[in-house]
N, C-alpha and C. Protein backbone atom coordinates (compact mmCIF):
# COMPACT_ATOMS: atom_id res chain seq x y z
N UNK A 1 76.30 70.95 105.48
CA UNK A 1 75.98 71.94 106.49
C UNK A 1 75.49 73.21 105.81
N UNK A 2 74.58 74.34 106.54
CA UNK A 2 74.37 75.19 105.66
C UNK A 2 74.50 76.50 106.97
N UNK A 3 74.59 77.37 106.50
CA UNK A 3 74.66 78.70 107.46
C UNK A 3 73.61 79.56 108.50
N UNK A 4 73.95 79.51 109.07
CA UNK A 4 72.79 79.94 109.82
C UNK A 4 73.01 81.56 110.59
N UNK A 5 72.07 82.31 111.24
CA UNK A 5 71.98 83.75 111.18
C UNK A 5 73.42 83.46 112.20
N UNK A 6 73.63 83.17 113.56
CA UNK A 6 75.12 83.90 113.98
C UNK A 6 76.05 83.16 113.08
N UNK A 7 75.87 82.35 112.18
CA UNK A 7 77.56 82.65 111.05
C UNK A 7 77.76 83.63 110.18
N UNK A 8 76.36 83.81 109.49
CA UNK A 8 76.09 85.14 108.81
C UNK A 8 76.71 86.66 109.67
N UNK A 9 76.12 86.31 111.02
CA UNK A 9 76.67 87.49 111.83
C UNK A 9 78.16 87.55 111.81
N UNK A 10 78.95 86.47 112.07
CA UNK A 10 80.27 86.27 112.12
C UNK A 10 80.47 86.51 111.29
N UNK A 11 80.30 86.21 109.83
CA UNK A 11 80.69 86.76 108.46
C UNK A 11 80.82 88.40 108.51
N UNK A 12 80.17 89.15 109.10
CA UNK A 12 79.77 90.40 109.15
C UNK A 12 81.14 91.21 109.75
N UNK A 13 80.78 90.53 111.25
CA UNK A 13 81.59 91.13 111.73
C UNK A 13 83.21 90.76 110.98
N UNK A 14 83.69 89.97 110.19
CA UNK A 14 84.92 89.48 110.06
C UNK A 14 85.02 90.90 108.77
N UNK A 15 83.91 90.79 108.10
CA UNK A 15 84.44 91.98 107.01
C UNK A 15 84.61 93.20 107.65
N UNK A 16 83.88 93.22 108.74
CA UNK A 16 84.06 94.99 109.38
C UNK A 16 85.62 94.91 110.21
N UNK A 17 85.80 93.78 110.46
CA UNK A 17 87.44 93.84 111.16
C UNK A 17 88.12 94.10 110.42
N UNK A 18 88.27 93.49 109.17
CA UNK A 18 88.97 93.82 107.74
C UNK A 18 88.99 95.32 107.25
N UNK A 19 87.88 95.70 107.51
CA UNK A 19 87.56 97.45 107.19
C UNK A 19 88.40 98.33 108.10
N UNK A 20 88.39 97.93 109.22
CA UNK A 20 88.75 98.62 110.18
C UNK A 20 89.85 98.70 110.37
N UNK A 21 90.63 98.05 109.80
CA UNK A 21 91.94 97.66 109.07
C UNK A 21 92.31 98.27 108.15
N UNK A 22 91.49 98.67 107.23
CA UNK A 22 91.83 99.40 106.16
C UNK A 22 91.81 98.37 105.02
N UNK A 23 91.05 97.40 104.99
CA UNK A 23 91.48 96.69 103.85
C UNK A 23 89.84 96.11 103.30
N UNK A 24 89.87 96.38 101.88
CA UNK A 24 88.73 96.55 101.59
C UNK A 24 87.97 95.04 101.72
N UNK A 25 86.81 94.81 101.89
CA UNK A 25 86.05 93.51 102.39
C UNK A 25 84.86 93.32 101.94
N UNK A 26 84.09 92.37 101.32
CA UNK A 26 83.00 92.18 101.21
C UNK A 26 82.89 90.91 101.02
N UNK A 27 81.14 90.40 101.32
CA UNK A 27 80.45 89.14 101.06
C UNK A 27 80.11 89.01 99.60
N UNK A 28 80.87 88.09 98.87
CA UNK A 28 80.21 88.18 97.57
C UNK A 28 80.33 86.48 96.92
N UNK A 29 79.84 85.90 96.00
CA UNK A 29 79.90 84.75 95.44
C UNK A 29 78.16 84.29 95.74
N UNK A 30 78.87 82.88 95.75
CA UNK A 30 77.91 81.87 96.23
C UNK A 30 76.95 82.03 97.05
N UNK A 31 77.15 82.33 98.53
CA UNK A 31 76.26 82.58 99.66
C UNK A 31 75.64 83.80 99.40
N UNK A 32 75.99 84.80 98.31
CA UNK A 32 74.90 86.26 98.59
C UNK A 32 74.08 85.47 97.26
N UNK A 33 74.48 84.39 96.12
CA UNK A 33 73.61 84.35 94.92
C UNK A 33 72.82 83.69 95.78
N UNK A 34 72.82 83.00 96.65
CA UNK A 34 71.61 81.48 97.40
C UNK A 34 70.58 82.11 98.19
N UNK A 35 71.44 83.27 98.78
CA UNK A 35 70.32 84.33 99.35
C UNK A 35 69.65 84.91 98.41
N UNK A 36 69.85 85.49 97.42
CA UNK A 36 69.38 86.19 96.25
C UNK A 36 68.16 85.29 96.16
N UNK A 37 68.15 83.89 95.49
CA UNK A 37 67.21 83.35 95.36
C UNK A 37 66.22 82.36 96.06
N UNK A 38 66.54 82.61 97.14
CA UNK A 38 65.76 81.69 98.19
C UNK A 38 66.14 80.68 99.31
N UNK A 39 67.80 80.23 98.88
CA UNK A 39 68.32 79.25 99.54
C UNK A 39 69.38 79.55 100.43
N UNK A 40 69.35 78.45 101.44
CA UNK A 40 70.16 78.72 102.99
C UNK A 40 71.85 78.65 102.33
N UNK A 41 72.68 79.30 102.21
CA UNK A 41 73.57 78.86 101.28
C UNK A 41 74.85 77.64 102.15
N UNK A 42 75.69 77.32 102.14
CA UNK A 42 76.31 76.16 102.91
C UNK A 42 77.51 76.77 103.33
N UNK A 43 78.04 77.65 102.63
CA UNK A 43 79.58 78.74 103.32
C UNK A 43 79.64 80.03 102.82
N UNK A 44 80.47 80.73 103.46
CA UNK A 44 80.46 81.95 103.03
C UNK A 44 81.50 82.37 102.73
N UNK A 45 81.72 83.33 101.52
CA UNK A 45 83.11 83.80 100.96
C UNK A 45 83.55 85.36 101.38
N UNK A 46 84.23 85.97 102.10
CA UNK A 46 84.39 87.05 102.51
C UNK A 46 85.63 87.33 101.55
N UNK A 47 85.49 88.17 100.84
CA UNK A 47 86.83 88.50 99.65
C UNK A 47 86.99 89.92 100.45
N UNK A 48 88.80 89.65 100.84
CA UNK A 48 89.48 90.83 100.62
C UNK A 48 90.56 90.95 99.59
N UNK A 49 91.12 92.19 99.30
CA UNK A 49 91.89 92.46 98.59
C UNK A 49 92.84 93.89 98.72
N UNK A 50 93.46 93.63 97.96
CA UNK A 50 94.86 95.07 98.58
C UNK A 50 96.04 94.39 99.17
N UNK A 51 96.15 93.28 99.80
CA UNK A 51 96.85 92.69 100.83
C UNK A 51 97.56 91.16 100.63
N UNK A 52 98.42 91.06 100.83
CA UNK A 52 99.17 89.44 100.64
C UNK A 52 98.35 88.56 101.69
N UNK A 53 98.79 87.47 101.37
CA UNK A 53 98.28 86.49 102.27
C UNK A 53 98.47 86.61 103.67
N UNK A 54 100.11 86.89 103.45
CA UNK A 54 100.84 87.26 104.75
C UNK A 54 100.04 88.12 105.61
N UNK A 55 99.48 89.12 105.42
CA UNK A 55 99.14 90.39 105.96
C UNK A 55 97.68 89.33 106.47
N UNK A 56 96.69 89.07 105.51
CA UNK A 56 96.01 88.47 105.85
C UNK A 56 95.99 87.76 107.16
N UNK A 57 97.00 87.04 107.19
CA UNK A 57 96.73 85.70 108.07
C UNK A 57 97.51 86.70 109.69
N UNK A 58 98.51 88.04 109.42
CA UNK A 58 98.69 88.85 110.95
C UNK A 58 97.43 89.15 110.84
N UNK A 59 96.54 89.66 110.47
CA UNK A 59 95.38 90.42 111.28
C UNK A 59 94.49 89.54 111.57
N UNK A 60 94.00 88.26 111.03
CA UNK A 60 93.90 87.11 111.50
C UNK A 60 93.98 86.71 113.23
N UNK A 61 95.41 86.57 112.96
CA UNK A 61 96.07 86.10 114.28
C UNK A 61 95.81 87.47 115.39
N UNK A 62 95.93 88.71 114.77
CA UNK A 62 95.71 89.62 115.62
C UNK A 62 94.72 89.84 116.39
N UNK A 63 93.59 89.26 115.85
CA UNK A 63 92.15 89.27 116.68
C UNK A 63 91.66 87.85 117.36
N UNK A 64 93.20 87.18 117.04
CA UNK A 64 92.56 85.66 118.09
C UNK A 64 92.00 84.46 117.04
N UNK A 65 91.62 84.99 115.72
CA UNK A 65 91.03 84.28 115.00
C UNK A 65 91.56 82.75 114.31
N UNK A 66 91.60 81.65 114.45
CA UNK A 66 92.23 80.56 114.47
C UNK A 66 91.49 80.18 113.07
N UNK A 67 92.28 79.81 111.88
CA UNK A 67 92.72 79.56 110.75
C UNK A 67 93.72 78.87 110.35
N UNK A 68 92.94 78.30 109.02
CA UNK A 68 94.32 77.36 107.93
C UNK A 68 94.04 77.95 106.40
N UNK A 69 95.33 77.53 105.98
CA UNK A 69 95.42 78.59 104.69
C UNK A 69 95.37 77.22 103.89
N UNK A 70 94.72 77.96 102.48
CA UNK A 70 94.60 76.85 101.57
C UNK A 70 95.10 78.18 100.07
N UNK A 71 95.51 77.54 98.94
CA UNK A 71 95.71 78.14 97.80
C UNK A 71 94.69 77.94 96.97
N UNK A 72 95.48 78.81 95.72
CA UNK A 72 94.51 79.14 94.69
C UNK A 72 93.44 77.72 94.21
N UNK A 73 92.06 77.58 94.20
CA UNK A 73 91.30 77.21 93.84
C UNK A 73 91.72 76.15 92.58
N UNK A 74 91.56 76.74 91.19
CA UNK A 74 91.86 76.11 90.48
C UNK A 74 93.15 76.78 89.26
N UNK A 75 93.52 77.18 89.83
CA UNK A 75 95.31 77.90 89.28
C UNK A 75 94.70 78.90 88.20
N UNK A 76 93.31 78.89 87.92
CA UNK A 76 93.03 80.12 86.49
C UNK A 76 94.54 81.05 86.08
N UNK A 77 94.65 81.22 85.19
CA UNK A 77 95.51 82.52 84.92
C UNK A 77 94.68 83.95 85.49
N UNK A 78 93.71 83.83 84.72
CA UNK A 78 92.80 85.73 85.12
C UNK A 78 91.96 85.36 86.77
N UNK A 79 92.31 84.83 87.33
CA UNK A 79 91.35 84.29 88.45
C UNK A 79 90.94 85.45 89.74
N UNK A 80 92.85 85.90 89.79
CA UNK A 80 93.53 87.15 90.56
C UNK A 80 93.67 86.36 92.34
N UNK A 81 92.58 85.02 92.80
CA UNK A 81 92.44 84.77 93.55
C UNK A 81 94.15 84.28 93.96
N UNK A 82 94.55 84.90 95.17
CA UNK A 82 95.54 84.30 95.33
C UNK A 82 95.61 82.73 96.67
N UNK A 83 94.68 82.56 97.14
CA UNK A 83 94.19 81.83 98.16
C UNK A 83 93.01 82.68 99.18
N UNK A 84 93.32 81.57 100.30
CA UNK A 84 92.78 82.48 101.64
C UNK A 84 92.65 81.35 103.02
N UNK A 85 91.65 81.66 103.46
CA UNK A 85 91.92 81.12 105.19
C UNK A 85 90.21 80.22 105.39
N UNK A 86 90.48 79.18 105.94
CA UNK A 86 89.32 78.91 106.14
C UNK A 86 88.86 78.78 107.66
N UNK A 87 87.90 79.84 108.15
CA UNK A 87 88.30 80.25 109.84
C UNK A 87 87.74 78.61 110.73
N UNK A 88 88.58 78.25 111.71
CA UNK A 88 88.42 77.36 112.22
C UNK A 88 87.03 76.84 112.79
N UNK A 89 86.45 76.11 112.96
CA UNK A 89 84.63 75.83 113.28
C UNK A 89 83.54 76.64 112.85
N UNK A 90 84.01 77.06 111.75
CA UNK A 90 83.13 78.01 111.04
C UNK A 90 82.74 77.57 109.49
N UNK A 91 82.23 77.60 108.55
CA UNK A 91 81.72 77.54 107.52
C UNK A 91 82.10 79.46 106.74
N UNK A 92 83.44 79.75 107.38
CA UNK A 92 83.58 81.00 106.82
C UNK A 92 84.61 80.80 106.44
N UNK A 93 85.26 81.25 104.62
CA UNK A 93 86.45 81.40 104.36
C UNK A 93 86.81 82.84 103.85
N UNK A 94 87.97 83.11 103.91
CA UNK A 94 88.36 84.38 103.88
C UNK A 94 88.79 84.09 102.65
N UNK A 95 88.82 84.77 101.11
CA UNK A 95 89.57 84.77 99.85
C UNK A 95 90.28 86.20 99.96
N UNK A 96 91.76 85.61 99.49
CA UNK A 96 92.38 87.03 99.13
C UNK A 96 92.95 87.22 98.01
N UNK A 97 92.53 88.30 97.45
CA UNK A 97 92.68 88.53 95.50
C UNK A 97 93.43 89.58 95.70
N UNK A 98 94.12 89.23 94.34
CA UNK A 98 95.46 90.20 94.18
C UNK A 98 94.72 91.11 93.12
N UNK A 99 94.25 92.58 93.89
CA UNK A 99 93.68 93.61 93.21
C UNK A 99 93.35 94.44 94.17
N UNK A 100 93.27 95.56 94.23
CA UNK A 100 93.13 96.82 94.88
C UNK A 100 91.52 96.95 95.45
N UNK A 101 90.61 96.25 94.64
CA UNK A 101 89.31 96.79 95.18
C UNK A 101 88.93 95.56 94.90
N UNK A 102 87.83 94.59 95.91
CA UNK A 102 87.02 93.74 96.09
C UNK A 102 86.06 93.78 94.79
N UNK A 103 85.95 94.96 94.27
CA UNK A 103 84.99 94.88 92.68
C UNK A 103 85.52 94.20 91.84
N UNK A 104 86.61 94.77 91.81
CA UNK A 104 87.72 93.97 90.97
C UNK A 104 88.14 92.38 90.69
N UNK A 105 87.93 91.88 92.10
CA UNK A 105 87.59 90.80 92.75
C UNK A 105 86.27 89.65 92.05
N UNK A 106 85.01 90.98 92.21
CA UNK A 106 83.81 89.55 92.16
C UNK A 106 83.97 90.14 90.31
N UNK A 107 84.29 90.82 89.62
CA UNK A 107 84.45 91.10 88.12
C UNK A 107 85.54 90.17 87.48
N UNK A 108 86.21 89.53 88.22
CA UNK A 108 87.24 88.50 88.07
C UNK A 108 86.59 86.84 88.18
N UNK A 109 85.37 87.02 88.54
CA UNK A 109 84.42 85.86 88.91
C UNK A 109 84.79 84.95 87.60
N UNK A 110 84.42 83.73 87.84
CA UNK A 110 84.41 82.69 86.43
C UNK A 110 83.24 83.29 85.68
N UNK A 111 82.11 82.84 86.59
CA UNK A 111 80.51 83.29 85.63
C UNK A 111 79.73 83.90 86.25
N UNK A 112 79.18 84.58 85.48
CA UNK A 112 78.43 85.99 85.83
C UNK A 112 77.30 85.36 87.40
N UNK A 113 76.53 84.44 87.08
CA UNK A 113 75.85 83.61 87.99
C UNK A 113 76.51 84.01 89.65
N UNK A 114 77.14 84.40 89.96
CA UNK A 114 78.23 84.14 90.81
C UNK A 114 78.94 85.65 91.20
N UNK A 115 78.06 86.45 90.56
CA UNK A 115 78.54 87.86 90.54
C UNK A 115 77.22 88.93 91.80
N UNK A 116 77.20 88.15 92.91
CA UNK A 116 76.40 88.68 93.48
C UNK A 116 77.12 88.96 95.05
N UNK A 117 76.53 89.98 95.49
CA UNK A 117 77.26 90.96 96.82
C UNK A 117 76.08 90.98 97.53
N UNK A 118 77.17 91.32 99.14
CA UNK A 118 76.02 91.69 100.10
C UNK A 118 76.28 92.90 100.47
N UNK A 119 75.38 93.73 100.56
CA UNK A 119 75.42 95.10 100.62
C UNK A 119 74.32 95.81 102.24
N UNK A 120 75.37 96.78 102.47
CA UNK A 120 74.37 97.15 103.87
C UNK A 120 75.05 96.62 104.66
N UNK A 121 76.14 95.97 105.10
CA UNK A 121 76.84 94.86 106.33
C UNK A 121 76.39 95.66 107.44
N UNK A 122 76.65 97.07 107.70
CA UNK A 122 77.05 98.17 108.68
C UNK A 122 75.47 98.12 109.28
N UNK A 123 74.32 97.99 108.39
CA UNK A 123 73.17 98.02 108.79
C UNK A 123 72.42 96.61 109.71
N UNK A 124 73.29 95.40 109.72
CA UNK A 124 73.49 94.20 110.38
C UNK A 124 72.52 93.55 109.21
N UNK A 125 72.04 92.08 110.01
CA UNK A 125 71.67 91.03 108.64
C UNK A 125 69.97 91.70 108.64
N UNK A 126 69.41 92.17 109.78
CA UNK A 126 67.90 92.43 108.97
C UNK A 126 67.76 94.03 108.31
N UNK A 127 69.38 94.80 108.11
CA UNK A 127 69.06 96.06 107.09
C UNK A 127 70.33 95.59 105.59
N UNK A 128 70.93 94.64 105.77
CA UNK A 128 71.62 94.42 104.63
C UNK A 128 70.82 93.54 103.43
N UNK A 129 70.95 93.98 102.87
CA UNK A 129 70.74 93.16 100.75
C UNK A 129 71.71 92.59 100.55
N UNK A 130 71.13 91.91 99.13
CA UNK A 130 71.87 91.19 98.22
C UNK A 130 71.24 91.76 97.07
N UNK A 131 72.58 91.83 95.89
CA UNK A 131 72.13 92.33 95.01
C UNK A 131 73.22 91.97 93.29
N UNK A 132 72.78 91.90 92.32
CA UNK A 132 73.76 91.42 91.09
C UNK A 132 74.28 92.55 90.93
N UNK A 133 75.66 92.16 90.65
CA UNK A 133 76.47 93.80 89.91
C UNK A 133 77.17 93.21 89.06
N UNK A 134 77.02 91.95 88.40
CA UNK A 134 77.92 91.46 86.75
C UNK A 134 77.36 92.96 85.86
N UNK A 135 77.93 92.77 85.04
CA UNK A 135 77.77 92.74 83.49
C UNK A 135 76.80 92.49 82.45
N UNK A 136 76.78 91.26 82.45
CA UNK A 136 75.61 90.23 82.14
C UNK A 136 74.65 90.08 82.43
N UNK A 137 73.51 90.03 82.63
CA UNK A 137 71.75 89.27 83.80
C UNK A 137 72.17 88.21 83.88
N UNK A 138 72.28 87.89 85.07
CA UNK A 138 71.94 86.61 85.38
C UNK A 138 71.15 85.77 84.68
N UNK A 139 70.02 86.13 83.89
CA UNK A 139 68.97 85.34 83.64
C UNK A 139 69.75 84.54 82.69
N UNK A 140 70.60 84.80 81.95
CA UNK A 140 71.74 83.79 80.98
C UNK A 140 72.84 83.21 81.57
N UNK A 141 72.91 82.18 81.82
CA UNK A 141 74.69 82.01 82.10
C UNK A 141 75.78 82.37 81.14
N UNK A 142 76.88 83.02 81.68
CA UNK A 142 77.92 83.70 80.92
C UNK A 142 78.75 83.48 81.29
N UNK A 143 80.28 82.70 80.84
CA UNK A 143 81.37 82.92 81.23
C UNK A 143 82.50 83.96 81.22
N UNK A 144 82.63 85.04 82.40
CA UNK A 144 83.41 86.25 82.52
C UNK A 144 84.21 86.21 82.13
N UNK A 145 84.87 84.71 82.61
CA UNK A 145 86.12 84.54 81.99
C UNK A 145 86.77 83.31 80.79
N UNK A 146 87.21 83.43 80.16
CA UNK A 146 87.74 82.39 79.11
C UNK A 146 88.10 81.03 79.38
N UNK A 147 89.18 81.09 80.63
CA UNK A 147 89.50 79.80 80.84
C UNK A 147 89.17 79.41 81.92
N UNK A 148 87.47 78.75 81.82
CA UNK A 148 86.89 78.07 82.68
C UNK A 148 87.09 76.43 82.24
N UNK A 149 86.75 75.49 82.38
CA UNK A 149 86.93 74.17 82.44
C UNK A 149 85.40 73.66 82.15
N UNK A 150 85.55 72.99 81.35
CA UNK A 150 84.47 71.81 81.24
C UNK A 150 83.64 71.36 82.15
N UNK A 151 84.15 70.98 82.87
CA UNK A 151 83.60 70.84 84.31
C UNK A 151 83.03 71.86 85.22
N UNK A 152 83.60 72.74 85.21
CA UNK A 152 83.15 73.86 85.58
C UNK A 152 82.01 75.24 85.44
N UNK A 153 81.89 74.92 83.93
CA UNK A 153 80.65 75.54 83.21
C UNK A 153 79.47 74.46 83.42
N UNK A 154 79.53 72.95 83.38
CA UNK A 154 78.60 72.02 83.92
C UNK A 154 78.12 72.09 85.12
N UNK A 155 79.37 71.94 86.12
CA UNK A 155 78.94 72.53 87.28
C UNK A 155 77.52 73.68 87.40
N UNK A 156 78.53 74.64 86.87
CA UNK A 156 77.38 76.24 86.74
C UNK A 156 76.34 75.93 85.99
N UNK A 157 75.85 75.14 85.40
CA UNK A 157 74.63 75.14 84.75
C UNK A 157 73.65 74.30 85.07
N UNK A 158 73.80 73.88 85.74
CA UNK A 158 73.16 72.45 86.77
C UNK A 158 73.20 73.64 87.89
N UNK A 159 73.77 74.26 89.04
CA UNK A 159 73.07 75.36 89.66
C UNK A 159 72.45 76.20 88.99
N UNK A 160 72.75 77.02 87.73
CA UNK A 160 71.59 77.83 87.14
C UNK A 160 70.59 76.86 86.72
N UNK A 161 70.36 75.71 86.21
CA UNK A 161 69.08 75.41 85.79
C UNK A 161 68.85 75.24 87.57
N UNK A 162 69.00 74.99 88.42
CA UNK A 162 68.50 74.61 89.85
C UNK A 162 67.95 75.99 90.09
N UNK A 163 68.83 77.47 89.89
CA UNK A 163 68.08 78.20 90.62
C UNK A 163 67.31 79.30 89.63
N UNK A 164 67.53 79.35 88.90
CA UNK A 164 66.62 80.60 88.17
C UNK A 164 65.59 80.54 87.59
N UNK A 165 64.47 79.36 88.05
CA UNK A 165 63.36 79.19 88.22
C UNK A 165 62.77 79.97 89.04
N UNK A 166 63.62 80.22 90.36
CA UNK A 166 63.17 80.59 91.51
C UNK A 166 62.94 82.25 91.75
N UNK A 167 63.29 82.88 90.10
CA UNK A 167 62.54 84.33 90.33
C UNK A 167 62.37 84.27 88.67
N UNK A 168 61.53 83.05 88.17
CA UNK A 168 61.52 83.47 86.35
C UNK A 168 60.02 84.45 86.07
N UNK A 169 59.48 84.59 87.62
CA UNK A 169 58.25 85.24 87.90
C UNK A 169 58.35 87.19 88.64
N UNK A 170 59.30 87.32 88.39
CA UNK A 170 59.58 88.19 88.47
C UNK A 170 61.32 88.93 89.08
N UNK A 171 61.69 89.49 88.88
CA UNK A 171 62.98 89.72 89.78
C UNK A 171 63.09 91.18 90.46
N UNK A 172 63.41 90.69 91.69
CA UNK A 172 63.80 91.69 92.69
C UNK A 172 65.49 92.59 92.39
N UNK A 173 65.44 93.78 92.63
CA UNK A 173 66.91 94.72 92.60
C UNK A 173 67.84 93.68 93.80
N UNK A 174 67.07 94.13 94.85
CA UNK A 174 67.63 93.95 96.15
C UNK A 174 66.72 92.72 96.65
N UNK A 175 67.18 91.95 97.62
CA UNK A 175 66.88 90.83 98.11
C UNK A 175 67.17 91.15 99.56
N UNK A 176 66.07 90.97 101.47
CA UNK A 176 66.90 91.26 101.90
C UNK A 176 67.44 89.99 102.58
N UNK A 177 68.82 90.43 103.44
CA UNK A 177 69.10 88.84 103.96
C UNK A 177 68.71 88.25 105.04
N UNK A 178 68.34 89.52 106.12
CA UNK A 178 66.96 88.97 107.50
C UNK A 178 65.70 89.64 107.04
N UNK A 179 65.24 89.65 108.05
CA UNK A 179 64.20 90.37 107.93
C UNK A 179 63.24 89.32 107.92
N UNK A 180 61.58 89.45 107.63
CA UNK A 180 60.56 88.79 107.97
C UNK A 180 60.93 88.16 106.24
N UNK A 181 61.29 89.15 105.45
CA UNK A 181 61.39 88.19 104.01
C UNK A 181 62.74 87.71 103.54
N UNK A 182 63.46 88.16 104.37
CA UNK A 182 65.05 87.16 103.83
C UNK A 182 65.24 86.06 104.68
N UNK A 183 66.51 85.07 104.03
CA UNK A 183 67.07 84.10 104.88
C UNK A 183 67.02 83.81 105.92
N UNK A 184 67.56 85.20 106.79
CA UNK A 184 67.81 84.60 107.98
C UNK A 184 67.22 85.70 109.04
């Protein structure tokens, strides 16, 4: 399955509920790198942080929102990911990292590849970007962190050789995510 503009919208609005909350929120991973380079991405990762799971899953429930909780990914030590929620008939999961600021969060990423945000939410999907904020360029794959897995750096390099063809002709700051030239 891949995402389409009202999940993107739903994504939106779920981080601004989170805000409004007080708890910091953003689109970052996978679905802002696929936008970055051209492709419909298949789910979306909304990382908050500041907050236990617990807290998570009341404000959740507080807005009606029907969810199941799943844990940490792949147990990393430096990962910080402590789980999250995957919202019911949606292709949206909520991650919640044990750290004070969502930066903190996508800087905790495995590989830099993967270090991409959506920026502008407040402006809706045809005034919001995507944009890299690693460390690293993308144009190399880099592992952020140490204890990635075998499998896992394969993984990532079989999507980087898949996508970074797709701007070896030039690269954009910002990417947008509607509009007549983005995604959706």
């Amino acid at each position: 399955m891949s995402v389409n503009r009202a999940t993107m919208q739903g994504a939106f609005d779920i981080v601004e509920m989170f805000q409004k909350e007080g708890v910091p929120a953003i689109i970052a991973g996978g679905a802002a790198r696929d936008i970055y380079f051209g492709v419909r991405p298949k789910d979306i990762d909304v990382i908050i942080a500041g907050i236990s799971m617990a807290t998570a899953a009341e404000i959740l429930e507080k807005f009606g929102i029907a969810s199941v909780g799943f844990h940490i990914y792949n147990g990393a030590a430096t990962d910080r990911l402590l789980g999250g929620y995957k919202l019911v008939g949606t292709d949206i999961d909520i991650c919640v990292y044990e750290c004070d600021d969502v930066m903190e969060a996508v800087d905790s990423f495995d590989f830099n590849l993967n270090q991409f945000i959506i920026s502008g939410i407040h402006h809706g999907i045809d005034g919001a970007h995507v944009r890299f904020v690693g460390a690293r360029h993308w144009s190399t794959l880099v592992p952020v962190r140490k204890d990635y897995t075998k499998e896992r750096h394969d993984k990532m390099q079989v999507k980087w050789l898949d996508l970074s063809y797709r701007r070896a002709t030039g690269e954009a700051v910002e990417v947008p995510v509607g509009g007549p030239d983005g995604a959706f």
